[in-house]
C-alpha atoms as a PDB file:
ATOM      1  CA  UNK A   1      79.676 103.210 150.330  1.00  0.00           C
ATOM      2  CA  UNK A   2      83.124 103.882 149.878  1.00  0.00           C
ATOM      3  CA  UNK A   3      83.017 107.946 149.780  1.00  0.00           C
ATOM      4  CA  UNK A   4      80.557 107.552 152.921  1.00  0.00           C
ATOM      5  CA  UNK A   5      83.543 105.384 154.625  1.00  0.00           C
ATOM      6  CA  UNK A   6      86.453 107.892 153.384  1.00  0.00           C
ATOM      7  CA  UNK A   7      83.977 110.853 154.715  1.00  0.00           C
ATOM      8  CA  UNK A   8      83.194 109.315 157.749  1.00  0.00           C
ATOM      9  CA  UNK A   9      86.665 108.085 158.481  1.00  0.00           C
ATOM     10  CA  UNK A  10      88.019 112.059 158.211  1.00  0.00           C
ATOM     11  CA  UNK A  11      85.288 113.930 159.343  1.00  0.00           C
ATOM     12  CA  UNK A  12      84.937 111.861 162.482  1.00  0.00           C
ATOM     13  CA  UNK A  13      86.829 108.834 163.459  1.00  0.00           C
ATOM     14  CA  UNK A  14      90.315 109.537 162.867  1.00  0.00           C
ATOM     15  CA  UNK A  15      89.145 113.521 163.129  1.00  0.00           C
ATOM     16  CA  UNK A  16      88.472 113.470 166.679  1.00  0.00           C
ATOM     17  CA  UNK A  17      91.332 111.527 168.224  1.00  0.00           C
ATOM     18  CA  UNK A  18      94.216 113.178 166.215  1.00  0.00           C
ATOM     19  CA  UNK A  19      92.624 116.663 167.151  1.00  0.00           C
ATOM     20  CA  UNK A  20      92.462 115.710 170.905  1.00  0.00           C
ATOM     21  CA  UNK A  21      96.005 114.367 170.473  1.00  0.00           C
ATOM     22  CA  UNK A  22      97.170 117.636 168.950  1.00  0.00           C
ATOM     23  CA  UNK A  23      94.896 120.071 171.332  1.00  0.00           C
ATOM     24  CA  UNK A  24      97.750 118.876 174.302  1.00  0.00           C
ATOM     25  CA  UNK A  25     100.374 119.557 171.898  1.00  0.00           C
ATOM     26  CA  UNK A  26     102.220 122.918 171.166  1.00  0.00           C
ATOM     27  CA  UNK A  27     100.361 125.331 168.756  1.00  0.00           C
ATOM     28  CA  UNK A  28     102.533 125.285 165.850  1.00  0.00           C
ATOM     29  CA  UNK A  29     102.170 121.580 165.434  1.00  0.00           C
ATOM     30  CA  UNK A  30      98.301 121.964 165.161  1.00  0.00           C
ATOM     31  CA  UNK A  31      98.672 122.994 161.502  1.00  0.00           C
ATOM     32  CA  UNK A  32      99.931 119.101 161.078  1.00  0.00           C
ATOM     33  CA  UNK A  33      96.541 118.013 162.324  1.00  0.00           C
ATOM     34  CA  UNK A  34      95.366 118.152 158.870  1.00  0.00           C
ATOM     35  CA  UNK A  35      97.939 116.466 156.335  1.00  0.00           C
ATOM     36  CA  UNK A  36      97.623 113.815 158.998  1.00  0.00           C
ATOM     37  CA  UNK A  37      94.359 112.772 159.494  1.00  0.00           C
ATOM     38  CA  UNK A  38      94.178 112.579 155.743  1.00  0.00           C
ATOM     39  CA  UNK A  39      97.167 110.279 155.441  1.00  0.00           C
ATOM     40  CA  UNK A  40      95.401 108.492 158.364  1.00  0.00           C
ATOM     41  CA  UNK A  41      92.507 108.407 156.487  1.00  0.00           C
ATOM     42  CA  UNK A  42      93.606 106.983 153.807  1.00  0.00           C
ATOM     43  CA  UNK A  43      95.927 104.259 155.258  1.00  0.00           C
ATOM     44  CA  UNK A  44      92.726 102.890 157.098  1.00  0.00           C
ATOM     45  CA  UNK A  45      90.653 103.106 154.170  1.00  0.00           C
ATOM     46  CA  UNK A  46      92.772 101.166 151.981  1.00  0.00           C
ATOM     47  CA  UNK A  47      93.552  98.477 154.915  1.00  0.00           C
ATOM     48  CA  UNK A  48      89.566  97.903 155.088  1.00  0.00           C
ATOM     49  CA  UNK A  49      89.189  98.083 151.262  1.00  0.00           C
ATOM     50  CA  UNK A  50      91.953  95.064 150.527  1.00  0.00           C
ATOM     51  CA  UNK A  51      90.538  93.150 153.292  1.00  0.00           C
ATOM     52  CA  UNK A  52      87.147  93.459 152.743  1.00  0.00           C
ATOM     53  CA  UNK A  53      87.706  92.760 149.109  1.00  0.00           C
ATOM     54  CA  UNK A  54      89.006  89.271 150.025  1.00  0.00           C
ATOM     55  CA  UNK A  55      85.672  88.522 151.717  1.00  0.00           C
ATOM     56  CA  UNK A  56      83.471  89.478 148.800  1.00  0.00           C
ATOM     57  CA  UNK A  57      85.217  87.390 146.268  1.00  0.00           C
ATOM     58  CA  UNK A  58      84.617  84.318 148.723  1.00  0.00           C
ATOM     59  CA  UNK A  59      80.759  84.982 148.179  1.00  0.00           C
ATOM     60  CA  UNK A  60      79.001  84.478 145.360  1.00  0.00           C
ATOM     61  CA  UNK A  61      76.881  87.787 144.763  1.00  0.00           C
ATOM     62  CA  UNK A  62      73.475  87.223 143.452  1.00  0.00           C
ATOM     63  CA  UNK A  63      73.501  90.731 141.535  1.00  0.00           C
ATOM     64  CA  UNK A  64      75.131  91.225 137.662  1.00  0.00           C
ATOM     65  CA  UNK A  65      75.206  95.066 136.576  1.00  0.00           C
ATOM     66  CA  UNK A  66      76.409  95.735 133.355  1.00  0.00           C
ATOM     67  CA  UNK A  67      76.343  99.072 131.067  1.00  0.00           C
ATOM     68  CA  UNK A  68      76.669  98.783 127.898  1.00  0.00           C
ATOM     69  CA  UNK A  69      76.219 101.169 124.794  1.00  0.00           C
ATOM     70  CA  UNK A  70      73.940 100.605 121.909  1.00  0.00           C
ATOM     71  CA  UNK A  71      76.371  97.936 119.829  1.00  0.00           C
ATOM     72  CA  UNK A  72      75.388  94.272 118.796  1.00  0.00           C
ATOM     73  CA  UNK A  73      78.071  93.343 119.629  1.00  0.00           C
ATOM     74  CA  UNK A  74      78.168  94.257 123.192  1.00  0.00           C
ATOM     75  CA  UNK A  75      74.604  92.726 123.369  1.00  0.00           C
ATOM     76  CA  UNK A  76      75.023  89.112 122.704  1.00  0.00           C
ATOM     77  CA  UNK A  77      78.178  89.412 125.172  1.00  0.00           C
ATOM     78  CA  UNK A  78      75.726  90.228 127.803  1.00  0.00           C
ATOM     79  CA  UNK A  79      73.470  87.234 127.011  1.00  0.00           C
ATOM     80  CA  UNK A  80      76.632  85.193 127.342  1.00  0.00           C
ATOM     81  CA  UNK A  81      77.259  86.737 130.415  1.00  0.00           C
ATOM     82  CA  UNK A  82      73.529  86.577 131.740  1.00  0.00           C
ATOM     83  CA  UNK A  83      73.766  83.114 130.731  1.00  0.00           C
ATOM     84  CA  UNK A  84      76.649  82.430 133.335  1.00  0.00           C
ATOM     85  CA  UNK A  85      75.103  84.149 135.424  1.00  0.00           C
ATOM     86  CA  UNK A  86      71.717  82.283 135.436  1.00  0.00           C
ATOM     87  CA  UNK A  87      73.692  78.996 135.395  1.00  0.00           C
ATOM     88  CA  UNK A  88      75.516  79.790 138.798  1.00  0.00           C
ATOM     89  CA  UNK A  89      72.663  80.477 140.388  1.00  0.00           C
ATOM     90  CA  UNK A  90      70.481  77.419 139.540  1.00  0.00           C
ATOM     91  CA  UNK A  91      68.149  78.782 137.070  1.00  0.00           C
ATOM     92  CA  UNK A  92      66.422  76.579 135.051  1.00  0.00           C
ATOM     93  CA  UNK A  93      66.873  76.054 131.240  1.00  0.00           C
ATOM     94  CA  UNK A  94      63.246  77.904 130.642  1.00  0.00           C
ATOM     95  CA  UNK A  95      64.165  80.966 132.972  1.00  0.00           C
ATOM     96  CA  UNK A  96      67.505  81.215 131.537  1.00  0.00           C
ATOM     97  CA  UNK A  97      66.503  81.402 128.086  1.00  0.00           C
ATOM     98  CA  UNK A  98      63.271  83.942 128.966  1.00  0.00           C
ATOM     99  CA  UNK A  99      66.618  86.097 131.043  1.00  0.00           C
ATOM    100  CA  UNK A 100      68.348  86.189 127.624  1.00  0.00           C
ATOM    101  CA  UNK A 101      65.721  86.451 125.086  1.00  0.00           C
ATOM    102  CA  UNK A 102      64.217  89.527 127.180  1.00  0.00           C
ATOM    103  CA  UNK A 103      67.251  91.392 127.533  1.00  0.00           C
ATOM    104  CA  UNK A 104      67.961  90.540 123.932  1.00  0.00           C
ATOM    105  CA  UNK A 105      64.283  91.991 122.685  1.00  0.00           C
ATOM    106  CA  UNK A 106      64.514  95.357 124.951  1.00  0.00           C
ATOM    107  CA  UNK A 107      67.533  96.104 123.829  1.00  0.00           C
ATOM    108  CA  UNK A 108      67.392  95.530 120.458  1.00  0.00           C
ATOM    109  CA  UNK A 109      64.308  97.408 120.359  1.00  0.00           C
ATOM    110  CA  UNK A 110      65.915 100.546 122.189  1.00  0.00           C
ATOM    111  CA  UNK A 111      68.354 100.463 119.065  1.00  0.00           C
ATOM    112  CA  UNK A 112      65.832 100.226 116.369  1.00  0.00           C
ATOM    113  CA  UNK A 113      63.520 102.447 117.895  1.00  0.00           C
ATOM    114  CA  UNK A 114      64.070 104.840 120.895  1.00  0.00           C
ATOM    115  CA  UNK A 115      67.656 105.617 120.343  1.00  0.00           C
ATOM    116  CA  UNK A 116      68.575 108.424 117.555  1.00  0.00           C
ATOM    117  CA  UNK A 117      72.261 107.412 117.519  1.00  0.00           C
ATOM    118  CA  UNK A 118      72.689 103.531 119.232  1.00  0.00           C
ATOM    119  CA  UNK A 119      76.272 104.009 119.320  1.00  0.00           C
ATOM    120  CA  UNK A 120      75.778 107.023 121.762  1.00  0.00           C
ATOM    121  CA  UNK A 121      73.107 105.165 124.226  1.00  0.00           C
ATOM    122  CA  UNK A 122      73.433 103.630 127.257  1.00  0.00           C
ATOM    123  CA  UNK A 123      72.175 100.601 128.815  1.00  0.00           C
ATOM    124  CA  UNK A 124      72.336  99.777 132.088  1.00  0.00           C
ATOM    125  CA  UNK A 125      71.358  96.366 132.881  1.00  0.00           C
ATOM    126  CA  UNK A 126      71.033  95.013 136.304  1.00  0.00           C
ATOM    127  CA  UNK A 127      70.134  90.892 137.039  1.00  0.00           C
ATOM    128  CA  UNK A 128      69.306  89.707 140.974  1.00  0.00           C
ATOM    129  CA  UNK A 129      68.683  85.874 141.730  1.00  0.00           C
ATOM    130  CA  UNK A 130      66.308  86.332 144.367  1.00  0.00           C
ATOM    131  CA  UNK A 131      66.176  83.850 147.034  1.00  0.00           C
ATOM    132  CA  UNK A 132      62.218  82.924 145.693  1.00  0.00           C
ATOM    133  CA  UNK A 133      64.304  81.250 142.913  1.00  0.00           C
ATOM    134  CA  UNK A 134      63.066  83.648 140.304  1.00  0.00           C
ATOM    135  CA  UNK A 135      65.573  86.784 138.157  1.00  0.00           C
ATOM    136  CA  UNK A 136      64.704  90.337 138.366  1.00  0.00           C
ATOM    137  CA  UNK A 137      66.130  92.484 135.839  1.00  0.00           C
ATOM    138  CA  UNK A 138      66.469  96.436 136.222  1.00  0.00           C
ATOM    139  CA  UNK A 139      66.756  97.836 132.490  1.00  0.00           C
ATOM    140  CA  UNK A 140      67.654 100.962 132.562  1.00  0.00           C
ATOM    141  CA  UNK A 141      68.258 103.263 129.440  1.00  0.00           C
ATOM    142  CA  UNK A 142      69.234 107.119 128.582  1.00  0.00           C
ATOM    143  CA  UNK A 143      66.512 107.391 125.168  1.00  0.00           C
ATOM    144  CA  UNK A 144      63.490 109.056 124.540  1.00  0.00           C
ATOM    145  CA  UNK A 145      60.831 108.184 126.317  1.00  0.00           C
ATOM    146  CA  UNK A 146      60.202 104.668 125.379  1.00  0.00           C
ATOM    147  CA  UNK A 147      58.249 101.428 126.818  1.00  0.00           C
ATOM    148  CA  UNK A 148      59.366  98.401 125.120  1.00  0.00           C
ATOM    149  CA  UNK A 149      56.311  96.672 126.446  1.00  0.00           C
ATOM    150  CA  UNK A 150      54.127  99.379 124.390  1.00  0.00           C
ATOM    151  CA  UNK A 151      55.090  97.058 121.265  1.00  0.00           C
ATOM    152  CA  UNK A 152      52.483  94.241 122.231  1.00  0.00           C
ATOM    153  CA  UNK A 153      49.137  94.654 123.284  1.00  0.00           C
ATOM    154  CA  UNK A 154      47.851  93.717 127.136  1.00  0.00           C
ATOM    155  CA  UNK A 155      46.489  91.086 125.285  1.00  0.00           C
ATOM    156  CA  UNK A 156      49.191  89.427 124.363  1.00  0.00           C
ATOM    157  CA  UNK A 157      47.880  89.867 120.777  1.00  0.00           C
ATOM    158  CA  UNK A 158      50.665  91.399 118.383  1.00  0.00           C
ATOM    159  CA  UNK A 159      50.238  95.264 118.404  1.00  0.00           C
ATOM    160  CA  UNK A 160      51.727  95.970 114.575  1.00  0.00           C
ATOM    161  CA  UNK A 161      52.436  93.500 112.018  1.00  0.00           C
ATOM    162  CA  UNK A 162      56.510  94.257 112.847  1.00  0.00           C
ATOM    163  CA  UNK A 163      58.733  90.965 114.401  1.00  0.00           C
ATOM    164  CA  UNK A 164      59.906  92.722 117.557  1.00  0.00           C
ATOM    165  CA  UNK A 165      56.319  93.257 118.661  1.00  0.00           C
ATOM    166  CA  UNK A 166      56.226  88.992 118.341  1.00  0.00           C
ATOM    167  CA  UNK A 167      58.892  88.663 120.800  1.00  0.00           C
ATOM    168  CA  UNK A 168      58.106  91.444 123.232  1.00  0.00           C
ATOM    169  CA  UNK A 169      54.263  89.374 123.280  1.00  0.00           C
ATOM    170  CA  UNK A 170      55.922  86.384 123.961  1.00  0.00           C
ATOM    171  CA  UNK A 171      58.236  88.189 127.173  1.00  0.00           C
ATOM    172  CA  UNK A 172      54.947  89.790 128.227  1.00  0.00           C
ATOM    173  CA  UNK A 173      53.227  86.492 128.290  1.00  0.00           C
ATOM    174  CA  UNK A 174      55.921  84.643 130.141  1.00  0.00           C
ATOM    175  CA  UNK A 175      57.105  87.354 132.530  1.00  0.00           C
ATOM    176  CA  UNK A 176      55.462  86.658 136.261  1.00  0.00           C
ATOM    177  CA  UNK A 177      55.808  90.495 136.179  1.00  0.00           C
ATOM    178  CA  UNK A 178      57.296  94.011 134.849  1.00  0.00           C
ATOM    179  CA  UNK A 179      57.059  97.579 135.177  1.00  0.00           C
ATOM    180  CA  UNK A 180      57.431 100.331 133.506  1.00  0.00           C
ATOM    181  CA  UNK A 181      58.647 104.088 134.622  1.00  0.00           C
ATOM    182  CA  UNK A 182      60.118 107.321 133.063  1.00  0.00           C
ATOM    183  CA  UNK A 183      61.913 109.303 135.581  1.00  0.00           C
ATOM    184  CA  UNK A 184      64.504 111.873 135.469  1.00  0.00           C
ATOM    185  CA  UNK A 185      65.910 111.489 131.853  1.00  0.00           C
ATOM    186  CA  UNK A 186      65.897 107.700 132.243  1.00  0.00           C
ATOM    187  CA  UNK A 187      64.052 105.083 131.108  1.00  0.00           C
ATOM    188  CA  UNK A 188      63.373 102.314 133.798  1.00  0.00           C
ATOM    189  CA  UNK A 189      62.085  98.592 133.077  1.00  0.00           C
ATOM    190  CA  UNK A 190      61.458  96.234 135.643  1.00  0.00           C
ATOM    191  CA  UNK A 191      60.950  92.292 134.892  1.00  0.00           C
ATOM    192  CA  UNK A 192      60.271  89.165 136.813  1.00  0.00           C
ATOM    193  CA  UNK A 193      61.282  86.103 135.483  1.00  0.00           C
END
């Protein structure tokens, strides 16, 4: 949004006055027209930027992206965050924890399975309190091709004897729903809660 703005603002709206303004003018102040409409540019961008910035803080967004990398440790601060996060907008106890736990279980299982190196992958995670009252979460990742959800069965039955299959049955079972898609590199995991 805020390159389209900057583009817009210089290829068009300060663009076309300050060239009309400099078409009446003599011809060796045309050159000017360009270092201008930049500064121009700029100044209004920045003006709409601070005081648009002011509005969004007065609004409580109903959308938490995070990336993180592989770590542990950046894991269980994104529960803590999602947790927050869930709390602010009215979840209850039950969604909260499912929010949490599933997070927790796909991304532990992208470490200990999908990723070669877990301190060089990525995790993007993306929470939106809908205005149904239920969480979506976007989980996206840059490993192998890999569907957490592969670990349990559509049964709900436990596909290996391993403990992260338990707890990726359990999401299944509880998740109102969830999608899976490769595409481009990515790995992309959609989730209903």
């Amino acid at each position: 949004k805020s390159a389209l703005l900057l583009a817009t603002l210089r290829g068009l709206i300060v663009l076309v006055p300050c060239t009309l303004l400099f078409s009446v003018l003599e011809i060796g102040l045309f050159w000017w027209l360009f270092p201008i409409v930049e500064i121009l540019s700029l100044c209004i961008f920045v003006g709409l930027k601070i005081f648009f910035r002011g509005k969004r803080r007065e609004q409580n967004e109903p959308v938490l992206t995070r990336m993180i990398s592989g770590r542990s440790e950046e894991v269980s601060a994104l529960t803590e965050e999602l947790e927050a996060f869930c709390e602010a907008h009215d979840a209850n106890p039950k969604q909260s924890y499912y929010v949490m736990m599933t997070v927790e279980e796909v991304c532990i299982a992208l470490n200990e399975k999908a990723f070669t190196k877990p301190e060089n992958g990525l995790i993007q995670v993306t929470a939106v309190a809908t205005q149904d009252g239920s969480f979506e979460l976007f989980i996206r990742d840059n490993a192998v091709k890999f569907n957490a959800f592969s670990l349990a069965t559509t049964d709900g039955k436990i596909a290996n004897t391993a403990l992260d299959a338990l707890g990726m049955s359990i999401i299944k079972n509880k998740v109102s729903e969830f999608f899976y898609r490769h595409y481009k590199g990515f790995n992309i995991l959609y989730i209903k809660i």
